[in-house]
Protein backbone atom coordinates (compact mmCIF):
# COMPACT_ATOMS: atom_id res chain seq x y z
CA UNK A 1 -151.56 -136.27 -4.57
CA UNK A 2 -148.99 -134.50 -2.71
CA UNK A 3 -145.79 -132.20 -3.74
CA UNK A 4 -142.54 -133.08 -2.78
CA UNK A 5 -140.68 -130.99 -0.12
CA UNK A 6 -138.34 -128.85 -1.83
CA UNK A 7 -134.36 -129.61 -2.62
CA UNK A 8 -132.24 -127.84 0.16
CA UNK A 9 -129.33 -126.90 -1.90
CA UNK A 10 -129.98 -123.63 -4.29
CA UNK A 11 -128.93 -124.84 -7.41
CA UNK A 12 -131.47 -127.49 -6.78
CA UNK A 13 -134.56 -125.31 -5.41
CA UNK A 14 -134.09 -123.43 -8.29
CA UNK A 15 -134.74 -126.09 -10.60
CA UNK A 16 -137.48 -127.21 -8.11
CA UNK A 17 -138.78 -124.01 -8.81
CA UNK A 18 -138.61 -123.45 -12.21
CA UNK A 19 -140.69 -126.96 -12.47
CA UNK A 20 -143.32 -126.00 -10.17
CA UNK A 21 -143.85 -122.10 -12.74
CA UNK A 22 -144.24 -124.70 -15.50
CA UNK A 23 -147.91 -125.67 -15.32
CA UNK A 24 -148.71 -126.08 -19.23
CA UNK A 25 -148.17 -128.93 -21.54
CA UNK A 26 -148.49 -128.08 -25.03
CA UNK A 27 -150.27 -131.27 -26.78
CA UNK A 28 -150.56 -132.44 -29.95
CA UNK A 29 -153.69 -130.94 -32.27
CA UNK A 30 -154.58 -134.47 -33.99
CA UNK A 31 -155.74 -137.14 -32.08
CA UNK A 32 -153.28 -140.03 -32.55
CA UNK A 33 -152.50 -140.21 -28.91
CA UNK A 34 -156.28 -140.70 -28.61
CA UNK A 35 -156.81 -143.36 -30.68
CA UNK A 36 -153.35 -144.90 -29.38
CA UNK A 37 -154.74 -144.66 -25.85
CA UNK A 38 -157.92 -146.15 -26.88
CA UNK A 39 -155.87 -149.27 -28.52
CA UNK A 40 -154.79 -149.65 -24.78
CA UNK A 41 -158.14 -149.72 -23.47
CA UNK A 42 -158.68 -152.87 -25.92
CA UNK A 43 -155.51 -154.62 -25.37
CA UNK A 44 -156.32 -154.12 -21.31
CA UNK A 45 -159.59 -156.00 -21.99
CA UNK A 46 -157.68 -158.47 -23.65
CA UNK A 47 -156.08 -159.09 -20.12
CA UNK A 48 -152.92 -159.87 -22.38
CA UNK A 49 -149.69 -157.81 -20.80
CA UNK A 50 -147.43 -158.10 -24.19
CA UNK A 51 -150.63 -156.65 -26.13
CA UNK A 52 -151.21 -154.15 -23.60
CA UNK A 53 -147.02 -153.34 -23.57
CA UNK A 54 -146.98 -153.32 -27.42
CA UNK A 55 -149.44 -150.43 -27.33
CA UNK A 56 -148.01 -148.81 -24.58
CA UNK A 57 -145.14 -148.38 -26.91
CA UNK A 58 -147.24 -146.89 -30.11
CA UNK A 59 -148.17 -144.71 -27.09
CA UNK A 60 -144.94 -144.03 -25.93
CA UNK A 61 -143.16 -143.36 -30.13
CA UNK A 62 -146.06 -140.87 -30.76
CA UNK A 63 -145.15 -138.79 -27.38
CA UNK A 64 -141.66 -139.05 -27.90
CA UNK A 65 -142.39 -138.12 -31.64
CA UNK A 66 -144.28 -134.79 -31.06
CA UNK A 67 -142.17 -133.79 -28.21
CA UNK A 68 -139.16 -134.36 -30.13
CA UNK A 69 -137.43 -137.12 -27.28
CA UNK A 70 -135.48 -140.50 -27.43
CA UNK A 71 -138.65 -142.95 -26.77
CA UNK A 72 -138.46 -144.83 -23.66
CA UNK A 73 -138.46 -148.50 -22.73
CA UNK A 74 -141.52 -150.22 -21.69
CA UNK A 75 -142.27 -153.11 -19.28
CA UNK A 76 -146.08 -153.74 -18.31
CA UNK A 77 -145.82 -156.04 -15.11
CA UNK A 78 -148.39 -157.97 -13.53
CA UNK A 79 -149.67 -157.62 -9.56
CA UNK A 80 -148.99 -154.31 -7.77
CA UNK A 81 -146.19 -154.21 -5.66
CA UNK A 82 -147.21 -153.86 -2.17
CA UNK A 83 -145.07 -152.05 0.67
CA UNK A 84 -146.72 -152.27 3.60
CA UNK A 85 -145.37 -150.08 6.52
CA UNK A 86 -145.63 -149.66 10.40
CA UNK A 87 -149.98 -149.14 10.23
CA UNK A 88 -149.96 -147.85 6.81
CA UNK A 89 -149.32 -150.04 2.76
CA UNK A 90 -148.96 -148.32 -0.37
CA UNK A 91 -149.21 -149.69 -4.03
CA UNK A 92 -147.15 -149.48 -6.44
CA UNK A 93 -148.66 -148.22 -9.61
CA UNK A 94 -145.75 -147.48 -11.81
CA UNK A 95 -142.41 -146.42 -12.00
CA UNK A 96 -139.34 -144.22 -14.19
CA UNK A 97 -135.59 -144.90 -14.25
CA UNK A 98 -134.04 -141.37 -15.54
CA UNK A 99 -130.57 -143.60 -16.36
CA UNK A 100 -132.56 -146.47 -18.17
CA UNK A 101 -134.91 -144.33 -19.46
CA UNK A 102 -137.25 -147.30 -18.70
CA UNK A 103 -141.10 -147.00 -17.86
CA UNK A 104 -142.55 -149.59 -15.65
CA UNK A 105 -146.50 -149.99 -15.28
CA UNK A 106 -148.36 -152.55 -13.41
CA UNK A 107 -151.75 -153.57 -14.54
CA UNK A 108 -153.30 -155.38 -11.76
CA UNK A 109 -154.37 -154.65 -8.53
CA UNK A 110 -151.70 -155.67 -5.52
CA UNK A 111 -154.34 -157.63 -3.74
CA UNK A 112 -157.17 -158.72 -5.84
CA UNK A 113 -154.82 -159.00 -8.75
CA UNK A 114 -157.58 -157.78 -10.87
CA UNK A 115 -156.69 -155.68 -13.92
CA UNK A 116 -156.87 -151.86 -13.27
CA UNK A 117 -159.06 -149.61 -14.30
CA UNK A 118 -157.67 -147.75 -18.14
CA UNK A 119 -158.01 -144.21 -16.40
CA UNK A 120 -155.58 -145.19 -13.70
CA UNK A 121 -153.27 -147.29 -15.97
CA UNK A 122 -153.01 -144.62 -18.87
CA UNK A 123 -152.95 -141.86 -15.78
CA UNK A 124 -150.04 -143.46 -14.59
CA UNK A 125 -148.21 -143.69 -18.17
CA UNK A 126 -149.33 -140.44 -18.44
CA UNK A 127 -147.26 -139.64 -15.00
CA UNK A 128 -144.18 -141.42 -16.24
CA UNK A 129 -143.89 -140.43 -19.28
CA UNK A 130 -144.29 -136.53 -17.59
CA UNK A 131 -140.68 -137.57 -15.74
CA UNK A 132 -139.17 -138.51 -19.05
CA UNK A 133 -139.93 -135.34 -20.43
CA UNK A 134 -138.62 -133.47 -17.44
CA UNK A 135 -134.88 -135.48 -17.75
CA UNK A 136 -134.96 -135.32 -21.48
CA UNK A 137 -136.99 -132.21 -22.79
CA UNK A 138 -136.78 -130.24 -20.23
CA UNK A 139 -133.46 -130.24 -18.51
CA UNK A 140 -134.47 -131.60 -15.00
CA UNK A 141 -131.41 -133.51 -14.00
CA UNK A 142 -134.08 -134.37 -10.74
CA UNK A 143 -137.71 -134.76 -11.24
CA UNK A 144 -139.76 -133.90 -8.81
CA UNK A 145 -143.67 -134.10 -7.97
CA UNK A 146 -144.51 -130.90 -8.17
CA UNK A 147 -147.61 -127.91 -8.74
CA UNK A 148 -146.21 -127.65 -12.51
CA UNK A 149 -145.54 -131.49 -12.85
CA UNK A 150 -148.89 -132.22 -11.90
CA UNK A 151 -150.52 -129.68 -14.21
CA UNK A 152 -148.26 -131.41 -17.09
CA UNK A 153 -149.42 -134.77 -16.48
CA UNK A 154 -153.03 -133.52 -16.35
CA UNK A 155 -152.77 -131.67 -19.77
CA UNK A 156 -151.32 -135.20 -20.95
CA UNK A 157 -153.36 -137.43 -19.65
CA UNK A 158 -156.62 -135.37 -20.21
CA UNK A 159 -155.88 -135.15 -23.78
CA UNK A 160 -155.46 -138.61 -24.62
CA UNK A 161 -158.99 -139.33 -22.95
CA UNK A 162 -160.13 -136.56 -24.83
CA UNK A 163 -161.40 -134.74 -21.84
CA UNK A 164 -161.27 -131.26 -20.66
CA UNK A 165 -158.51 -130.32 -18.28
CA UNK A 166 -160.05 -129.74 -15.01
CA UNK A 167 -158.03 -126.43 -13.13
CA UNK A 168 -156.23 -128.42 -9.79
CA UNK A 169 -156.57 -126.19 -6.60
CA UNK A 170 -153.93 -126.42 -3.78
CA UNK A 171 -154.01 -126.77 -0.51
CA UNK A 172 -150.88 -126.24 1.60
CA UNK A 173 -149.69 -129.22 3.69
CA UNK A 174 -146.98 -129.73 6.49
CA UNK A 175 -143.66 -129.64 5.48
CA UNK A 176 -143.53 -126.71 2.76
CA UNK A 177 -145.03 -129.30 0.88
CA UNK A 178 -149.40 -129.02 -1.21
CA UNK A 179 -151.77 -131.59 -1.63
CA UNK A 180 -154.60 -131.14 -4.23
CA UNK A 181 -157.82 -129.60 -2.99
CA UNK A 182 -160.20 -132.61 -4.75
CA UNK A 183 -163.28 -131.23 -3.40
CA UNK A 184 -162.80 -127.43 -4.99
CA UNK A 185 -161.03 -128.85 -8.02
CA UNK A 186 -163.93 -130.86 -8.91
CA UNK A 187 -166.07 -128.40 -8.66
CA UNK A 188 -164.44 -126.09 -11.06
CA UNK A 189 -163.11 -123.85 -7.80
């Protein structure tokens, strides 16, 4: 996972900024985003996408419940987009419209079409869901990938598995941008 480069103008590296400082999440202290992420693992076995959307969206009006936020719009989509560029592809895995305030997940793989794996797929809600709180909780106008947006989406994501938070260590990379250090994170530094 890497950063993006900073905003140029100040108003906007200041917001930049002030998202990168925020590196907590509070999180609920009952576990109905648990067992709501656990009724997507079931529907995903299913291999049905409205059962797996309808419980994206119990997902998705608890959030939006406890972090007091209009709930989003939901659209699970089949195959993974696939953009292939000059010696390089990337996949799709999901997407957020700040004006829509739509969520889009895709729960198959772009060329096997298999259906993902749950830690990816609820990661990835997880990581949208993390931009819809920046537009509507916390006042980004822009939301950006950054140190503190990653550290949100962990504490999200990590406590609807009901696992512990692993610390993320940083590595600088080209471009005033970082890129997480998996090697040292996973081993606890």
């Amino acid at each position: 996972m890497l950063t993006d480069r900073p905003p140029r103008t100040a108003a906007l590296e200041a917001k930049f900024a002030e998202s990168d400082r925020l590196r907590t999440l509070e999180v609920p202290r009952d576990d109905r985003l648990q067992a709501s992420a656990n009724s997507i693992a079931s529907a995903m076995q299913s291999d049905k996408v409205s059962a797996v959307r309808q419980e994206c969206s119990a997902f998705l009006s608890v959030a939006s419940s406890f972090y007091k936020v209009r709930q989003p719009s939901i659209r699970v989509l089949a195959a993974r987009p696939l953009r292939a560029r000059e010696g390089s592809s990337i996949e799709l895995f999901g997407d957020y419209d700040p004006e829509t305030m739509l969520i889009r997940l895709w729960m198959r793989t772009a060329i096997r079409k298999q259906v993902t794996s749950f830690g990816t797929f609820l990661s990835t809600l997880c990581h949208e869901f993390c931009h819809h709180l920046d537009c509507q909780r916390f006042g980004f106008h822009e939301t950006w990938h950054t140190r503190g947006f990653y550290a949100r989406t962990a504490a999200l994501y990590h406590h609807a598995r009901d696992t512990p938070v692993k610390r993320l260590f940083w590595a600088q990379a080209p471009g005033e941008r970082w890129r997480i250090d998996w090697p040292r994170t996973s081993r606890g530094g």
